[in-house]
Protein backbone atom coordinates (compact mmCIF):
# COMPACT_ATOMS: atom_id res chain seq x y z
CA UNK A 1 -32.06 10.50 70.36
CA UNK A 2 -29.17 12.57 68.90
CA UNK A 3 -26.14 12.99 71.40
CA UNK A 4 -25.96 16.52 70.38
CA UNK A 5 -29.45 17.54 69.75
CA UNK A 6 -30.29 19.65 67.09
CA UNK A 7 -25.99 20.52 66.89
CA UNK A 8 -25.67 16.97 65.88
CA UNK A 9 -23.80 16.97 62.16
CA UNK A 10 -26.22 15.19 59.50
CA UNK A 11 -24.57 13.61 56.74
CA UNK A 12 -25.90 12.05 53.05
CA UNK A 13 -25.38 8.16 53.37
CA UNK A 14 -24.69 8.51 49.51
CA UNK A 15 -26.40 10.40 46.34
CA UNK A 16 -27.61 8.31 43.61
CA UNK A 17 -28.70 9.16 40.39
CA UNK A 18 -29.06 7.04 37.24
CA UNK A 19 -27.39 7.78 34.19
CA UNK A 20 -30.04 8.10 31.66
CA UNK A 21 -31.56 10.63 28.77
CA UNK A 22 -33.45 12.61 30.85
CA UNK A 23 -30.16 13.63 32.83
CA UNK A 24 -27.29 13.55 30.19
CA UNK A 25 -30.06 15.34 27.84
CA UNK A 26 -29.99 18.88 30.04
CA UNK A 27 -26.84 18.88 30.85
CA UNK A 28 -25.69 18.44 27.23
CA UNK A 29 -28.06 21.57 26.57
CA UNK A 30 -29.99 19.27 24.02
CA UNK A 31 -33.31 19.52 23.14
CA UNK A 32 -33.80 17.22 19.81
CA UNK A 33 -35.37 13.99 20.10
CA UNK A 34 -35.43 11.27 16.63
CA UNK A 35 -36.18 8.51 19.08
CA UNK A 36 -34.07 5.55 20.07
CA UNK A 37 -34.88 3.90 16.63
CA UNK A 38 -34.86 6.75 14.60
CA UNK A 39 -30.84 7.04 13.69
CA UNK A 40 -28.48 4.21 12.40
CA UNK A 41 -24.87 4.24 12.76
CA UNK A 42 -23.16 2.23 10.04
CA UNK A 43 -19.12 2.22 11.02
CA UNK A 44 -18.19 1.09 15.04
CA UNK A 45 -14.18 2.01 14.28
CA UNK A 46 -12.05 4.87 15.46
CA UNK A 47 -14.62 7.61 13.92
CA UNK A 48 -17.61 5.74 14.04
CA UNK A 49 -17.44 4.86 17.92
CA UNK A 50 -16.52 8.47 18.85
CA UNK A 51 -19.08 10.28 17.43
CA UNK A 52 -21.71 7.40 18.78
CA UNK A 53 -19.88 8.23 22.33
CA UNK A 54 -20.87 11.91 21.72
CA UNK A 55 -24.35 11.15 21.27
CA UNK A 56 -25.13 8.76 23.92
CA UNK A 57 -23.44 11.12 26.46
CA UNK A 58 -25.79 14.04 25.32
CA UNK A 59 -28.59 11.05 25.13
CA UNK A 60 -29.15 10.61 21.90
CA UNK A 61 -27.30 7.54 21.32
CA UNK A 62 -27.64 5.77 18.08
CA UNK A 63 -30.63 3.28 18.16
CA UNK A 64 -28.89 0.96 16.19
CA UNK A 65 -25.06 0.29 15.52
CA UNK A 66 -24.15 -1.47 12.42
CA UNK A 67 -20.37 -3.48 11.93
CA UNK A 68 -19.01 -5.89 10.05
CA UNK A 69 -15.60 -5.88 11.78
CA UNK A 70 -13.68 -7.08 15.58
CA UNK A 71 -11.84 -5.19 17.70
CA UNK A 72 -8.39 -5.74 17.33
CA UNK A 73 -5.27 -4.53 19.20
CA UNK A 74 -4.20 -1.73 17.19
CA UNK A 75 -7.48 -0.33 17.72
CA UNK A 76 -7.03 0.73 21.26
CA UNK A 77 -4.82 3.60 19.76
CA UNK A 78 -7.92 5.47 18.07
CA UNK A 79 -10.86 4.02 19.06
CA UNK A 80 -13.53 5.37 21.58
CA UNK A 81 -13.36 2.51 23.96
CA UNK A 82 -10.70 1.22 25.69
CA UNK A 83 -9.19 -2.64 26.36
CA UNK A 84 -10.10 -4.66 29.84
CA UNK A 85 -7.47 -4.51 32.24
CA UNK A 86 -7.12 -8.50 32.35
CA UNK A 87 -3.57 -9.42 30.97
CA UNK A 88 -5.04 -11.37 27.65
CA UNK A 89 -7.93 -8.50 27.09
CA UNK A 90 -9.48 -11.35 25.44
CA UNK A 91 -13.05 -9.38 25.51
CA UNK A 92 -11.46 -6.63 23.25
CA UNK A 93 -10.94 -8.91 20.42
CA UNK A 94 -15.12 -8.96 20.27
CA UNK A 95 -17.45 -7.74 17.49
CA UNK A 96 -16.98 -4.12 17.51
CA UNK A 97 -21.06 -3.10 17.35
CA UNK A 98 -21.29 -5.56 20.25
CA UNK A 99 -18.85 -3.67 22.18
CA UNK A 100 -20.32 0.01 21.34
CA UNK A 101 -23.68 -1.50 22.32
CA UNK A 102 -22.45 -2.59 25.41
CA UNK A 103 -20.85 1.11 26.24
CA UNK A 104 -23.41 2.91 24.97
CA UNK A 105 -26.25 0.33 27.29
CA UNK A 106 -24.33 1.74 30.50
CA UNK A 107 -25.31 4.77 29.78
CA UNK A 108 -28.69 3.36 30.33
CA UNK A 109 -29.95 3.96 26.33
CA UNK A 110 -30.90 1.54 24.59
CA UNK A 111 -29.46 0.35 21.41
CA UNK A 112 -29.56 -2.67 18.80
CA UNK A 113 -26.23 -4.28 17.29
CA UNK A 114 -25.94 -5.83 14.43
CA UNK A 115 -22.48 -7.70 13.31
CA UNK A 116 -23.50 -7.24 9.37
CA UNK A 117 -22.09 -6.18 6.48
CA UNK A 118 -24.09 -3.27 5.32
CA UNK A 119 -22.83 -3.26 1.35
CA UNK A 120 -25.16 -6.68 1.42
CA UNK A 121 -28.39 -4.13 1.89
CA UNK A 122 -28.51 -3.59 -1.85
CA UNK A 123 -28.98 -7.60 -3.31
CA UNK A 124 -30.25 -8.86 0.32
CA UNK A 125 -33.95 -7.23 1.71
CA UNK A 126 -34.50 -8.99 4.39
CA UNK A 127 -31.03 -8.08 6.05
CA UNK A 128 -31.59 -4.50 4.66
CA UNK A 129 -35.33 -4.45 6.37
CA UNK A 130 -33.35 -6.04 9.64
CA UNK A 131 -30.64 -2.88 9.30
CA UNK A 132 -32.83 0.07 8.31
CA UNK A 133 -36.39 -0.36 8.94
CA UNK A 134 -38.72 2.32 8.15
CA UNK A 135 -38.60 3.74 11.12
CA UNK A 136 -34.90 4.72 11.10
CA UNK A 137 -34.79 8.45 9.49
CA UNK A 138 -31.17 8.86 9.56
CA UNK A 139 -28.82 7.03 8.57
CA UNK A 140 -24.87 7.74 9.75
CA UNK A 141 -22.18 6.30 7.39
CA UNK A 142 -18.94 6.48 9.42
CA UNK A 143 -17.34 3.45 7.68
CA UNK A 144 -15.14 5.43 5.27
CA UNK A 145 -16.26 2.56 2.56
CA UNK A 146 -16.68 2.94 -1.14
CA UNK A 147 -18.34 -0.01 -1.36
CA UNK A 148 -20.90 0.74 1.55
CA UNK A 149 -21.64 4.67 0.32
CA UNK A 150 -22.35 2.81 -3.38
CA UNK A 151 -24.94 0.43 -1.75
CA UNK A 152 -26.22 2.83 0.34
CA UNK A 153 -26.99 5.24 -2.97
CA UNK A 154 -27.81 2.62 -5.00
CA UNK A 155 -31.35 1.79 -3.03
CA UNK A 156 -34.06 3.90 -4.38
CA UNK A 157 -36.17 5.68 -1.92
CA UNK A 158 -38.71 3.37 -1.77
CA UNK A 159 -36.44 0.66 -0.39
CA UNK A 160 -34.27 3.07 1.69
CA UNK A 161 -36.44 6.86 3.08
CA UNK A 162 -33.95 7.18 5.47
CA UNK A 163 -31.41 10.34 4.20
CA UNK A 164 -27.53 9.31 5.05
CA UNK A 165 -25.09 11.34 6.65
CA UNK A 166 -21.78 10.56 5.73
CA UNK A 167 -18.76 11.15 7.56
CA UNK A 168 -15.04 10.49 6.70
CA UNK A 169 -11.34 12.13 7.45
CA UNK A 170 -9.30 13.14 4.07
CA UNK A 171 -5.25 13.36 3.89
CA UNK A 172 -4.23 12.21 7.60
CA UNK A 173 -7.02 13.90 9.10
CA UNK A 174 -5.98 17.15 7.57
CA UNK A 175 -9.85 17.07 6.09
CA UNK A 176 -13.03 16.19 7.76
CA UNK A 177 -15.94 15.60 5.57
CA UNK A 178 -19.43 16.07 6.48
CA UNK A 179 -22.63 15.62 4.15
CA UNK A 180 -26.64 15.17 4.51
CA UNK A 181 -28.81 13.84 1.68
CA UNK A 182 -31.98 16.02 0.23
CA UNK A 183 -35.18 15.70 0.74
CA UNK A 184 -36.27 12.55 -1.45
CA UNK A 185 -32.76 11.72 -0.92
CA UNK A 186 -32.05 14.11 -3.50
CA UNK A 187 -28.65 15.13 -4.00
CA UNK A 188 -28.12 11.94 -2.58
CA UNK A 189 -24.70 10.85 -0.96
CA UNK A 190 -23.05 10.06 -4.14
CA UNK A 191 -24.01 13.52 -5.29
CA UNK A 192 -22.69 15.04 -2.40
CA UNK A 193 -18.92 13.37 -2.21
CA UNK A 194 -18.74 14.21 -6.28
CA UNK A 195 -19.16 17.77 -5.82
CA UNK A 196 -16.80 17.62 -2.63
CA UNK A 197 -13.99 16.48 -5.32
CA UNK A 198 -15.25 19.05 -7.53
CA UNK A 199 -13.88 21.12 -4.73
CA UNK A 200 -11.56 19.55 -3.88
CA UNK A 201 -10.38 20.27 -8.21
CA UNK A 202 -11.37 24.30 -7.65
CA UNK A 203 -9.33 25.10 -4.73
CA UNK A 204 -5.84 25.39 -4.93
CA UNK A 205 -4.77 24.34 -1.45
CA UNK A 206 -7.39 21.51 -0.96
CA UNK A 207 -6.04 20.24 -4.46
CA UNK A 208 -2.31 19.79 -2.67
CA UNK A 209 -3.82 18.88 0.12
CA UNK A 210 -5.85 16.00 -0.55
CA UNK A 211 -5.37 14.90 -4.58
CA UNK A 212 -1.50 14.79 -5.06
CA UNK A 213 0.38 11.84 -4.77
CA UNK A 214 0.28 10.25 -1.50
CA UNK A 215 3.53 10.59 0.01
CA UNK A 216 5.16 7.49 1.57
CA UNK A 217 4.58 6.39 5.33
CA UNK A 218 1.12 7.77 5.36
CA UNK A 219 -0.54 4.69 5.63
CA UNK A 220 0.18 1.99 8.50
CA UNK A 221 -0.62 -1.98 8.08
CA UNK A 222 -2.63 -3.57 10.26
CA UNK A 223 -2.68 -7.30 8.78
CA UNK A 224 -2.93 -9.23 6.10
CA UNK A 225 -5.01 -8.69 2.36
CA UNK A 226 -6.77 -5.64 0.69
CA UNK A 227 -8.27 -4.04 4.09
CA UNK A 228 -5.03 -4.38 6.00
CA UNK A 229 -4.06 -0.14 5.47
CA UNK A 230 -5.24 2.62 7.49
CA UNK A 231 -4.26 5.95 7.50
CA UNK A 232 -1.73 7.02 10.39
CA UNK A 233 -3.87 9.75 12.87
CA UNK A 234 -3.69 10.67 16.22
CA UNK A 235 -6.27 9.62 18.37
CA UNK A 236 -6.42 13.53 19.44
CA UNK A 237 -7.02 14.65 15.58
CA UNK A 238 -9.69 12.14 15.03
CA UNK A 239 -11.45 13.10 18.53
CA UNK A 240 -11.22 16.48 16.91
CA UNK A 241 -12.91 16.14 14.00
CA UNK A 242 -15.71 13.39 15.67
CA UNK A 243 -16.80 16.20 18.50
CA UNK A 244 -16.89 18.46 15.50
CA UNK A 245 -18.80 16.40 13.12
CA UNK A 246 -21.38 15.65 16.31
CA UNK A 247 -22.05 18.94 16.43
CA UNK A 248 -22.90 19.35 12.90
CA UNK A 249 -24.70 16.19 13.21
CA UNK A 250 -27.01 17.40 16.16
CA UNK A 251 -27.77 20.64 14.10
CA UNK A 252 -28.60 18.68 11.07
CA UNK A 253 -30.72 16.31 13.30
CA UNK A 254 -32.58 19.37 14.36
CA UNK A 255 -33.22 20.87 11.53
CA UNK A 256 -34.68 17.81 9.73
CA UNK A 257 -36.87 19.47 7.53
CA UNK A 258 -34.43 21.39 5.66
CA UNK A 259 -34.91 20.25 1.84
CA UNK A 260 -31.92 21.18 0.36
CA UNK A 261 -28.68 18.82 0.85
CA UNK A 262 -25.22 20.13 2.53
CA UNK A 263 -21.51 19.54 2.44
CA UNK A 264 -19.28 20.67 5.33
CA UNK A 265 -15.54 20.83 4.81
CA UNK A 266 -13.09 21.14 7.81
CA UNK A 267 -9.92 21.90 7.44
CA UNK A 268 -6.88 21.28 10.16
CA UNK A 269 -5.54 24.84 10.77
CA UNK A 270 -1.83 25.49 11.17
CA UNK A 271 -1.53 25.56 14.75
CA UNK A 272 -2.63 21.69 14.64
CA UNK A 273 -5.46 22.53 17.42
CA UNK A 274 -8.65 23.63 15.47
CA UNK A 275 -10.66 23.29 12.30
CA UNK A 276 -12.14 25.58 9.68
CA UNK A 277 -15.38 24.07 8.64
CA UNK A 278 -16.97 25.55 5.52
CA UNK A 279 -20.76 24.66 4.77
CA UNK A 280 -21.94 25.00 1.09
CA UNK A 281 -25.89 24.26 0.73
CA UNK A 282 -26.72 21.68 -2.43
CA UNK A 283 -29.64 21.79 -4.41
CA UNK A 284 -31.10 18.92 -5.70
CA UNK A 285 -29.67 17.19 -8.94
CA UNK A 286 -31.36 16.95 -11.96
CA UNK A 287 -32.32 12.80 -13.05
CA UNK A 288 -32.07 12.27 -16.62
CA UNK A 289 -33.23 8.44 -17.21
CA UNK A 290 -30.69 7.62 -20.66
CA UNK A 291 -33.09 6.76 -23.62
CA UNK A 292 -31.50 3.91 -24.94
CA UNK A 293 -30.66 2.02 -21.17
CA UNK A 294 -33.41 2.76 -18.99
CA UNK A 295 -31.72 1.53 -16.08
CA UNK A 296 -28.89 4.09 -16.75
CA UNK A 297 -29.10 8.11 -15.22
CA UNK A 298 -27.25 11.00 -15.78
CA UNK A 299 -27.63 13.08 -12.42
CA UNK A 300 -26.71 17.32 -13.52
CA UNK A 301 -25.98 18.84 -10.44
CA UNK A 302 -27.94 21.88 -9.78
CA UNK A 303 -24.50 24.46 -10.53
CA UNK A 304 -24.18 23.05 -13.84
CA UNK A 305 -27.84 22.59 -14.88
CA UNK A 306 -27.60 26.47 -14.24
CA UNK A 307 -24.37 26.55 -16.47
CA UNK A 308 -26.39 25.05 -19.14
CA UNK A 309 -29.21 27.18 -19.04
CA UNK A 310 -27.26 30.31 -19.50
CA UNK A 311 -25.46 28.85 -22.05
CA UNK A 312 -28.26 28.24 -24.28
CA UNK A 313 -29.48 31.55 -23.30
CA UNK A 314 -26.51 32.81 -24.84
CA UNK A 315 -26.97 30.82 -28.08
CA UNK A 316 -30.47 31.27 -28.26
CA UNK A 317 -31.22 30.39 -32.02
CA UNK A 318 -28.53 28.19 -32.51
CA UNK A 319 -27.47 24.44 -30.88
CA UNK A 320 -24.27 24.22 -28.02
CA UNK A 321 -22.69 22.52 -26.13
CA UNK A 322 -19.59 20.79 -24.31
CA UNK A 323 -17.70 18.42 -22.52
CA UNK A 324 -19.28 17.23 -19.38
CA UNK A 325 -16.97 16.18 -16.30
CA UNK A 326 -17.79 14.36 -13.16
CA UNK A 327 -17.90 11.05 -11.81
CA UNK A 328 -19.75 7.54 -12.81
CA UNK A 329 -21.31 4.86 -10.50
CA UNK A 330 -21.40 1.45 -12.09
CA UNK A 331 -23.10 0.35 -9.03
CA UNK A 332 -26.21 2.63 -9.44
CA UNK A 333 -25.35 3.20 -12.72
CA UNK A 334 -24.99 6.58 -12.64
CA UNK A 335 -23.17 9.66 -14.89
CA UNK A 336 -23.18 12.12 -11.71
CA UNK A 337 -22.30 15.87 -14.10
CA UNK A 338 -20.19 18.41 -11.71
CA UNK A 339 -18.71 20.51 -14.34
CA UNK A 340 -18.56 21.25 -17.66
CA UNK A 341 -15.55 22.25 -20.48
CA UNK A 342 -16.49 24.88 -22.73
CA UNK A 343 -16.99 23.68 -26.48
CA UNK A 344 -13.36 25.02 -28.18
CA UNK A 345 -13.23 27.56 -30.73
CA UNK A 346 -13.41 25.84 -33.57
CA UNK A 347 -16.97 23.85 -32.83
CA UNK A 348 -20.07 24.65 -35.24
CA UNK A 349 -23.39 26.02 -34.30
CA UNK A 350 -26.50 26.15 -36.31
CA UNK A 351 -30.15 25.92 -35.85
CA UNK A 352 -30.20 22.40 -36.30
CA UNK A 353 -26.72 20.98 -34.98
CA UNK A 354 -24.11 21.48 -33.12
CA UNK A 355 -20.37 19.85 -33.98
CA UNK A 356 -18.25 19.95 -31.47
CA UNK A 357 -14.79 21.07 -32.12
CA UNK A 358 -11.07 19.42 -31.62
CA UNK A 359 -9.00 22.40 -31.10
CA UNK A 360 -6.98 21.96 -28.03
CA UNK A 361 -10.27 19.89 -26.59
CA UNK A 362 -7.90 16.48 -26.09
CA UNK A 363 -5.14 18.73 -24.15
CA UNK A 364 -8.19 20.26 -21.98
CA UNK A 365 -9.97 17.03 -21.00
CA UNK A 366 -6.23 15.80 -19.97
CA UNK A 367 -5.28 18.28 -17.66
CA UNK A 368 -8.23 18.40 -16.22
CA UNK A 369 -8.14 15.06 -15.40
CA UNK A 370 -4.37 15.79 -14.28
CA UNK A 371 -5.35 18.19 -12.05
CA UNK A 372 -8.06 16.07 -10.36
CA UNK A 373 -6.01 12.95 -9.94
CA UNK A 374 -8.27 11.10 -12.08
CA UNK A 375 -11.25 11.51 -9.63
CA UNK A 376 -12.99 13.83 -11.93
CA UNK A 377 -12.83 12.44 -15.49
CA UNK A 378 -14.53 13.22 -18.83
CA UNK A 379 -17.96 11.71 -19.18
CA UNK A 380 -19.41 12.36 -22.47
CA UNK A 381 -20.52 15.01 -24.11
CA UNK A 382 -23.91 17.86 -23.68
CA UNK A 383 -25.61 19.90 -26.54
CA UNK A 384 -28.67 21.53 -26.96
CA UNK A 385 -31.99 21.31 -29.40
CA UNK A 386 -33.83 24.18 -29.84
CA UNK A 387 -37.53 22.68 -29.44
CA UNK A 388 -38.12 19.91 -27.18
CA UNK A 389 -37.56 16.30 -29.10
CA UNK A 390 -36.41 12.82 -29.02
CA UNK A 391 -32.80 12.41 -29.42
CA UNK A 392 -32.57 12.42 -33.32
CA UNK A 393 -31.15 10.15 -35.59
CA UNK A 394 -27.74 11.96 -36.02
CA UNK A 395 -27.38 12.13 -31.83
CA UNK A 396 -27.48 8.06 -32.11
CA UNK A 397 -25.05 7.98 -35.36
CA UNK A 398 -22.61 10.34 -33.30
CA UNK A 399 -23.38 8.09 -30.35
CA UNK A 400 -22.52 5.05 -32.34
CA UNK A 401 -19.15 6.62 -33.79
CA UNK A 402 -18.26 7.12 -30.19
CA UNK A 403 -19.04 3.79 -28.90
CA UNK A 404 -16.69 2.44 -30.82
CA UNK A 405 -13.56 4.41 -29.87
CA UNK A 406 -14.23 4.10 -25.90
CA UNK A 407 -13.74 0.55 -23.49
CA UNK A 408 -15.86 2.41 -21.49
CA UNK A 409 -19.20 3.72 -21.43
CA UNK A 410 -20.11 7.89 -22.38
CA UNK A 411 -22.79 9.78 -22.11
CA UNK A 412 -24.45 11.97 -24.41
CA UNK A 413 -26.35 14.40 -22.48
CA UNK A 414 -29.21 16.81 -24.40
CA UNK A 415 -30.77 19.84 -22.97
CA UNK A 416 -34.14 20.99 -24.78
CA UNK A 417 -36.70 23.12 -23.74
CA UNK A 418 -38.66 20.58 -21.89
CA UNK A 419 -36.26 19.34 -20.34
CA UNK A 420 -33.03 16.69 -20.95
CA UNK A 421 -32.91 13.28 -22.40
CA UNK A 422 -29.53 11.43 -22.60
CA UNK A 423 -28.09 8.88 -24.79
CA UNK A 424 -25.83 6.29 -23.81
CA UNK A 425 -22.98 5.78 -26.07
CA UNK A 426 -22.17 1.80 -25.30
CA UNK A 427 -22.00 -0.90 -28.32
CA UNK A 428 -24.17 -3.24 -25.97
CA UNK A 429 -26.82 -0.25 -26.33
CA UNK A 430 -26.78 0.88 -29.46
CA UNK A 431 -27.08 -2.53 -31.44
CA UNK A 432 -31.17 -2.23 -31.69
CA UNK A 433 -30.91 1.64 -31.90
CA UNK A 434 -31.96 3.61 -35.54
C-alpha cells in the first residue's frame, strides 16, 4: 500500500482543538469556577473590555456584560477589541456589550449582553431582576460612573446579594483602584471609595498625585455634551493596570468567603513599566439609622468607631466629642464617617454635656477640606452620653440651632454605651421634633 513501506513519512492532515474552558482554564493555571452566570460586568469601554478579555481567555468570562454606550472611533485607541478591516468599519460603531459578547462567544463561553443603563437598577426592578438576578454573586463595576457606583450602593441587600467589585484608573492612569464589598455588602462600595480618599487625604504623595488641581490637557474630547471628556492614557498603561486588576480579581473570586471588605491601591512607578499595589483589609462599617429621618444613615467606618471608643475611654466620667469628616450620599442617603477632628481646647466636658469649642475649630475644618480638595468635607458633629439614652432634648435644641445656619444637611452623631443614635440636623426634620 505505502510506496515505501514502513519508511514511508506519515504526516497530521491538521490538529484541531476547540477553544473552550476546559482548555484556556489549564493553561491559564486557573482553578476557580463562579459559573457562567455567576459574575456581571457593568462597563464594556477601554477598562471594562480588557479585563473581560482576561477572563474569558483564562475561561472565566463574564456571564453577563452590561453597557449603555456604542463603539465609536476613538475607541479603537484603548479598547480591547479592534475595528473590521472593511474601509467604513461600519460594525464598530455597534453597541459595545454586543461587541464584547460577540468576542468573548468565540472563545466558545457563553455570555448575555445587555445594552442598558445600569444607574436605572435602583427606581426600575424588573430591568434590575433582568441585569442582576440572584444568581449573579459578583458584580464588576468597570464604568468609572458616579452615578452607577450610587445606584449600585443604594439597593439594599435584599434587592441586590451580589457584592461589587469596583474598578477605576485615578490621575492619567497614575492610580489603579481596586475594591470588594463585605460580607452583607458591608463596607459596601461607597464605603470603600470614601476611605480610598481618606487616603488619598493621609498620604502626602497620593494627595499631589491625585487631589490637586487638574492640570490642563489632561483630559481629551470625544464629542459633544457632559460625557464628551475622557482622560488621555495609553492603551499600554490601561492594559497595565486591567491584567493587574484581573489578577486581583481572580484572587478575590477565589477567596469568596472572606468577610471582611478590601481596597487595593496601585501606583505607576517611576520607570513607567510597573505598579505598586497596596492592599488594606476593611472592616465592616457601623449603620446608625438617624432618629429623626428614618430613611437617613450615618455609616462610622470601623477605624473611627475605634477612635471613638478610645476616646470615651479616655473621658470616662465625663461627655466628648468632635468634628466628624467624610463623605455624604444623597442618593442612599448616607453620612459615610472616615475621620474625625479632635474637639479644640477650649470645648467643655461634664457628666451631663459636652460643648464643643470654637478655638481655631473653623480654621481646622477649612484646611482640612483644603487639603482634600473638597472630597472629604465636614459632616456634623459626634459626642458621647455616659449611659445609653435617646438623644435628649438639648441634642435636638443644638440640632435645631444648627439647622438653621447650614443649606445643607449635618449630622449629629451620639455614641452611648449601647451603642449610637444620630440626629439629623435639617429644618425639614426638625419641625415635629421636641
Amino acid at each position: 500500500m505505502l510506496n515505501s513501506g514502513e519508511a514511508t513519512a506519515v504526516y497530521p492532515l491538521c490538529l484541531i482543538q476547540t477553544a473552550s474552558k476546559d482548555l484556556l482554564q489549564p493553561f491559564s493555571n486557573q482553578k476557580f469556577d463562579l459559573g457562567s452566570e455567576g459574575i456581571a460586568l457593568v462597563g464594556c469601554g477601554s477598562l471594562g473590555s480588557k479585563i473581560a478579555i482576561h477572563m474569558a481567555r483564562s475561561g472565566h468570562a463574564p456571564g453577563r456584560v452590561i453597557d449603555k454606550g456604542y463603539l465609536s472611533p476613538h475607541n479603537a485607541a484603548r479598547h480591547a477589541l479592534l475595528p473590521e478591516t472593511n474601509t467604513m468599519q461600519l460594525g464598530w460603531q455597534r453597541q459595545k456589550a454586543n461587541a464584547l459578547a460577540s468576542a468573548i462567544r468565540s472563545l466558545n463561553q457563553e455570555t448575555k449582553e445587555f445594552h442598558a443603563d445600569a444607574s436605572l437598577v435602583t427606581h426600575n426592578s424588573e430591568l434590575r431582576k433582568q441585569l442582576f438576578p440572584n444568581k449573579v454573586r459578583t458584580i464588576i463595576n468597570a464604568t468609572a460612573s458616579v452615578t452607577v457606583r450610587e445606584a449600585l450602593a443604594q439597593l439594599p441587600t435584599n434587592k441586590l446579594a451580589a457584592r461589587v467589585i469596583e474598578t477605576s484608573l485615578f490621575a492619567n492612569g497614575k492610580l489603579g483602584f481596586l475594591s470588594y464589598e463585605g460580607a452583607n455588602r458591608n463596607p459596601n462600595t461607597l464605603d470603600l471609595i470614601t476611605f480610598a480618599y481618606q487616603l488619598m487625604h493621609d498620604e502626602l504623595d497620593l494627595r499631589e498625585l491625585v487631589l490637586e488641581k487638574l492640570e490642563e490637557g489632561q483630559y481629551q474630547s470625544t464629542g459633544q455634551g457632559c460625557g464628551s471628556l475622557t482622560m488621555r492614557i495609553a492603551d499600554s498603561l490601561i492594559s497595565l493596570h486591567a491584567a493587574s486588576m484581573t489578577q486581583g480579581i481572580t484572587s478575590l473570586l477565589e477567596n469568596f468567603s472572606e468577610s471582611s471588605g478590601c481596597l487595593s491601591l496601585g501606583r505607576l512607578a517611576g520607570d513607567g513599566m510597573s505598579l505598586k499595589w497596596q492592599t488594606y483589609k476593611v472592616s465592616p462599617s457601623q449603620i446608625v439609622q438617624i432618629e429623626n429621618a428614618p430613611n437617613w444613615q450615618v455609616r462610622v467606618a470601623d477605624h473611627i468607631h475605634q477612635k471613638i471608643i478610645a476616646e470615651c475611654a479616655y473621658f470616662p466620667n465625663v461627655e466628648t466629642g468632635g468634628v466628624i469628616i467624610g463623605r455624604i450620599s444623597y442618593c442612599s442617603q448616607s453620612f459615610l464617617v472616615t475621620d474625625i477632628i479632635p474637639a479644640p481646647k477650649d470645648s467643655e466636658r461634664t457628666p451631663d454635656q459636652f460643648i464643643l469649642g470654637i478655638q481655631g475649630i473653623t480654621e481646622a475644618i477649612a484646611q482640612y477640606e483644603k487639603n482634600s480638595n473638597g472630597t472629604l468635607p465636614c459632616l456634623g458633629t459626634w459626642h458621647s452620653h455616659l449611659y445609653h439614652s435617646d438623644p435628649s432634648g438639648e441634642d435636638y435644641k443644638v440640632a435645631a440651632v444648627l439647622a438653621k445656619s447650614r443649606k445643607i444637611p449635618f449630622a449629629m452623631l451620639i455614641h452611648t454605651p449601647g451603642g449610637y443614635k444620630a440626629i439629623l440636623a435639617d429644618k425639614e426634620y426638625l419641625k415635629d421634633e421636641h
